[in-house]
N, C-alpha and C. Protein backbone atom coordinates (compact mmCIF):
# COMPACT_ATOMS: atom_id res chain seq x y z
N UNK A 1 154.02 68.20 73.14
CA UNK A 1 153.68 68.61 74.48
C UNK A 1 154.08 70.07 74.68
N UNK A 2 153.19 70.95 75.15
CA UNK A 2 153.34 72.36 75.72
C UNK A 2 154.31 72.57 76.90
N UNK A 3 155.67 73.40 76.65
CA UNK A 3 156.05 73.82 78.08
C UNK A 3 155.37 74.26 78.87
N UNK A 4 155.74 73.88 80.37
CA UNK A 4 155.48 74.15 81.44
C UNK A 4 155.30 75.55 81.48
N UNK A 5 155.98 76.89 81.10
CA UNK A 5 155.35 78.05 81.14
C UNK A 5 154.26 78.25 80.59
N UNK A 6 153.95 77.81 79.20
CA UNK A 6 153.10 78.06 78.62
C UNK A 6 151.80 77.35 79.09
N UNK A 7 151.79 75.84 79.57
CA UNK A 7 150.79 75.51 80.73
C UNK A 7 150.17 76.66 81.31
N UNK A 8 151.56 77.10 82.40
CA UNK A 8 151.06 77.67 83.29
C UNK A 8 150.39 79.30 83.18
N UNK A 9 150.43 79.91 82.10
CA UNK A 9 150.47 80.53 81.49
C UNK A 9 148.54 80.58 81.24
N UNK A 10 148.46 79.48 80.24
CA UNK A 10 146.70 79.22 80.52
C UNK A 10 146.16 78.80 81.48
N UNK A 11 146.79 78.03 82.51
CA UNK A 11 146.30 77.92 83.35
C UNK A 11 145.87 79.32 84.39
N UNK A 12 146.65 80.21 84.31
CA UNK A 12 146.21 81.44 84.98
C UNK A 12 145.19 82.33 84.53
N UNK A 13 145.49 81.79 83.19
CA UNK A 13 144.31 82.63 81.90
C UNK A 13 142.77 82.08 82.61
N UNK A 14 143.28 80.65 82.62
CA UNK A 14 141.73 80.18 82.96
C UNK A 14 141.19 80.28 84.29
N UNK A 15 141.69 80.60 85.28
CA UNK A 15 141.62 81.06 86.66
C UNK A 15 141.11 82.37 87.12
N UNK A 16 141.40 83.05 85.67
CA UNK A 16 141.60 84.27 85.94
C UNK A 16 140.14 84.52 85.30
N UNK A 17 139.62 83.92 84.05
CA UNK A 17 138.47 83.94 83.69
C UNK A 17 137.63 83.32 84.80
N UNK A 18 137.61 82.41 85.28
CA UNK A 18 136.96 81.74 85.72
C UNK A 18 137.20 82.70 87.25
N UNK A 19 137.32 83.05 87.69
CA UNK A 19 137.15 84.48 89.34
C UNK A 19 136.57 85.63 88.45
N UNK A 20 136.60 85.98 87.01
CA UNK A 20 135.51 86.70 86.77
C UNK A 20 134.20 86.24 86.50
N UNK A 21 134.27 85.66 85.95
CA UNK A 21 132.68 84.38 85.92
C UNK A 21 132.10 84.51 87.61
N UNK A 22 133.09 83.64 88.29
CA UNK A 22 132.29 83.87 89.37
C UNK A 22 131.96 85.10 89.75
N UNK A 23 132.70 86.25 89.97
CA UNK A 23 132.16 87.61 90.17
C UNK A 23 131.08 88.27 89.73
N UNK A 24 130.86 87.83 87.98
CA UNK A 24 129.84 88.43 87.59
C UNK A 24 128.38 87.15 88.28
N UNK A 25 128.59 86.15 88.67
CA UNK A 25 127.23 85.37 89.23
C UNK A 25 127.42 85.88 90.47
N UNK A 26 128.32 86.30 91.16
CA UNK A 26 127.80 87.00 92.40
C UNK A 26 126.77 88.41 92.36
N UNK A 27 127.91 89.11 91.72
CA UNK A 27 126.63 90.16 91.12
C UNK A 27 125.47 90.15 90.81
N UNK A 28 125.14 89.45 89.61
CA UNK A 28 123.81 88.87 88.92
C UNK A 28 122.77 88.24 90.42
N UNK A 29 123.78 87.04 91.33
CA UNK A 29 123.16 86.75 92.69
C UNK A 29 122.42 87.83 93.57
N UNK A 30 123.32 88.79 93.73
CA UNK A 30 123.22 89.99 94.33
C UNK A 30 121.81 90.38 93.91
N UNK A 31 121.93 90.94 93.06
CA UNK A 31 120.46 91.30 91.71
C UNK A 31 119.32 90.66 92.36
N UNK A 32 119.43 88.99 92.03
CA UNK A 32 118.50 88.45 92.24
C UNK A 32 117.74 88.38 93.44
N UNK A 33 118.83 88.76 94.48
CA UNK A 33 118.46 88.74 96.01
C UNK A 33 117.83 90.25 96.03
N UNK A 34 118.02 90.65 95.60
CA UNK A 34 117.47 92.36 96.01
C UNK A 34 116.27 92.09 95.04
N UNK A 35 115.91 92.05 93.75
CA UNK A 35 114.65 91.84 93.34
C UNK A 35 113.70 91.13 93.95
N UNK A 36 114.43 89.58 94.86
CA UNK A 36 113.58 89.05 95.03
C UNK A 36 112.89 89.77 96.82
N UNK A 37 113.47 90.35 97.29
CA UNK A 37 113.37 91.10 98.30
C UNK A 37 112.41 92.07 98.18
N UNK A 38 112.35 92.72 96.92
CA UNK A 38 111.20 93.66 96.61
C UNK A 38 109.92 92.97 96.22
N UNK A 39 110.03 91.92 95.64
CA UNK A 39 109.10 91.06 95.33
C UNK A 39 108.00 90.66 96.40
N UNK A 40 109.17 90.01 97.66
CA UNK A 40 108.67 89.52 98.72
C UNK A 40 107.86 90.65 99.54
N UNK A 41 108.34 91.66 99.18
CA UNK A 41 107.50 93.11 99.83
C UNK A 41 106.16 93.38 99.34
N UNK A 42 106.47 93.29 98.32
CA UNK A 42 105.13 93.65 97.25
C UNK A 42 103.96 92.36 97.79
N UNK A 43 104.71 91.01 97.89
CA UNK A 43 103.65 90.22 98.14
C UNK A 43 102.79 90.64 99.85
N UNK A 44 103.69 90.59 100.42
CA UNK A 44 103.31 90.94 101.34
C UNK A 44 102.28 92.17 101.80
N UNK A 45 102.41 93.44 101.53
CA UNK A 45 102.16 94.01 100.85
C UNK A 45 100.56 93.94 100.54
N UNK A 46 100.38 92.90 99.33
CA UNK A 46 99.58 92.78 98.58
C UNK A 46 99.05 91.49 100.15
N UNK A 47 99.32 91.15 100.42
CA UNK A 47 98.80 90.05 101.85
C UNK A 47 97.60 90.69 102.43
N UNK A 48 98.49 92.37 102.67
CA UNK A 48 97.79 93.13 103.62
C UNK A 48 96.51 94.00 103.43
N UNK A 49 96.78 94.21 102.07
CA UNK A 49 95.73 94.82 101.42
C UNK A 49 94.54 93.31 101.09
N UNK A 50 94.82 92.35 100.63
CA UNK A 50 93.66 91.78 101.05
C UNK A 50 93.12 91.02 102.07
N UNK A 51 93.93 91.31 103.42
CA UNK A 51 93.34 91.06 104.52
C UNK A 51 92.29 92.38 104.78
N UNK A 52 93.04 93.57 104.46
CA UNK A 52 91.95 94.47 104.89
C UNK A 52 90.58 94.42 104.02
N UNK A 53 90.70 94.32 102.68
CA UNK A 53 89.30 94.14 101.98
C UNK A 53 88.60 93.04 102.47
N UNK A 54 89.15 92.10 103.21
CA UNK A 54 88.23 90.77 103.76
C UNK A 54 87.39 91.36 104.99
N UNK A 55 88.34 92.01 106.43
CA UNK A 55 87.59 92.48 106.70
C UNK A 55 86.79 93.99 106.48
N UNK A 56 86.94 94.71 105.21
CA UNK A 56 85.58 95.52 105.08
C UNK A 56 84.87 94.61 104.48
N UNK A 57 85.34 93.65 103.61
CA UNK A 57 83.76 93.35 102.93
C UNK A 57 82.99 92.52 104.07
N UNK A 58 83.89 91.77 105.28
CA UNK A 58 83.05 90.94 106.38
C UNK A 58 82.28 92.02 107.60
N UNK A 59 82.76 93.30 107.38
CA UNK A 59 81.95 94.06 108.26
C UNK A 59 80.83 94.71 107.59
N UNK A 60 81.01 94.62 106.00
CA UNK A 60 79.73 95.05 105.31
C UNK A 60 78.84 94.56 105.78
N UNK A 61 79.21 93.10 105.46
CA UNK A 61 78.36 91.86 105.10
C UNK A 61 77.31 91.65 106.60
N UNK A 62 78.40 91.67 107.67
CA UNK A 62 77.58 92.02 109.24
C UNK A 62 76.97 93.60 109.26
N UNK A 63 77.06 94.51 109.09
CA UNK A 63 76.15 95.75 108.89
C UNK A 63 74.97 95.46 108.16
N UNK A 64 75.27 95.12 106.95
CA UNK A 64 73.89 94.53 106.00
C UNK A 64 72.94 93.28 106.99
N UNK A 65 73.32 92.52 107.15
CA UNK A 65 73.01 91.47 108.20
C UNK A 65 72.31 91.89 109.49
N UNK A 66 72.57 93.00 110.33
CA UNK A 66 72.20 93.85 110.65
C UNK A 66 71.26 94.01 110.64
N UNK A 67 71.20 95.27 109.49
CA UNK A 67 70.74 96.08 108.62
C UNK A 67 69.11 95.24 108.57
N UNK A 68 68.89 93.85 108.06
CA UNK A 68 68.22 93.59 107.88
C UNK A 68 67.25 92.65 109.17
N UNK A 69 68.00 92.63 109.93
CA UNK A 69 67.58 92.08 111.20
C UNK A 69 66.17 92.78 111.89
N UNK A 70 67.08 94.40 111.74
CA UNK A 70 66.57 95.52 111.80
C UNK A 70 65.09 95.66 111.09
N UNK A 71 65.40 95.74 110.23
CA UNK A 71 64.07 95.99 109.28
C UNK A 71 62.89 95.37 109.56
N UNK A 72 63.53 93.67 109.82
CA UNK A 72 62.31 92.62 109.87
C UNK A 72 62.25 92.54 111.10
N UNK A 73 62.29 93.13 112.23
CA UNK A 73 62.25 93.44 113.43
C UNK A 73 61.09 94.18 113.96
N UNK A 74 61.31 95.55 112.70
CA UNK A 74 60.24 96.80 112.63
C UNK A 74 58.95 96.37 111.97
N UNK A 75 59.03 95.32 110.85
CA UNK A 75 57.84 94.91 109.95
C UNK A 75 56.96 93.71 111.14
N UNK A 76 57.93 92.98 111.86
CA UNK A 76 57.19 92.52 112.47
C UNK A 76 56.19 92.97 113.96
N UNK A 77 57.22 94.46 114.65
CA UNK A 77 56.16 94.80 115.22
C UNK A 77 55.39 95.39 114.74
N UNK A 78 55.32 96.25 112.84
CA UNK A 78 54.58 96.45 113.38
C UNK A 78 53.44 95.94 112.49
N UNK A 79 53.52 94.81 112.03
CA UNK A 79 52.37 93.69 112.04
C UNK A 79 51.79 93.51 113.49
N UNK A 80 52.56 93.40 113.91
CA UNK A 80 52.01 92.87 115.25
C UNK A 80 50.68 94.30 115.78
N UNK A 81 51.51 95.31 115.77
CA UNK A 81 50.52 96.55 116.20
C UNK A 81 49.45 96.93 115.05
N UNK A 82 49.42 96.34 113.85
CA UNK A 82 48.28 96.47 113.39
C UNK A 82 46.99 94.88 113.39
N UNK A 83 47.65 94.24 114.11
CA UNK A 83 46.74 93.49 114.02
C UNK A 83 46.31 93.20 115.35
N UNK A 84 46.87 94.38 116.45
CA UNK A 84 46.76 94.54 117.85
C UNK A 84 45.17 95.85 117.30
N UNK A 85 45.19 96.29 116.37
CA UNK A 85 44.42 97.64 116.11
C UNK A 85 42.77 97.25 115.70
């Protein structure tokens, strides 16, 4: 059996490792929280940019829409005015 100093002795050893262990997973925690923070930016971020391409491509899509309303609007009057002629 080990004296009691010498117990206590590793026992501080291992206490003492073990509050650096935890220190370095706080750190490493730390890390992870700040990466994942940039992450969450970027997604976001990236949210916004394709909300905006949704609506340009949905205001294209209504301009073109439009666009062609237009056209067959003009072809039909002016069918209409040549067969008024």
């Amino acid at each position: 059996m080990k004296p009691t100093s010498e117990l206590l002795k590793e026992s501080q050893e291992q206490l003492s490792q073990t509050e650096l262990a935890i220190q370095d997973l706080e750190k490493m925690l730390g890390l992870m929280n700040k990466r994942f923070d940039e992450l969450n930016g970027m997604v976001i971020g990236l949210g916004q940019v394709l909300t905006l391409e949704e609506r340009k491509r949905d205001d294209d899509r209504k301009r073109e829409e439009q666009r062609l309303r237009l056209e067959e609007e003009h072809l039909d009057k002016f069918e209409q005015n040549t067969r008024l002629d």
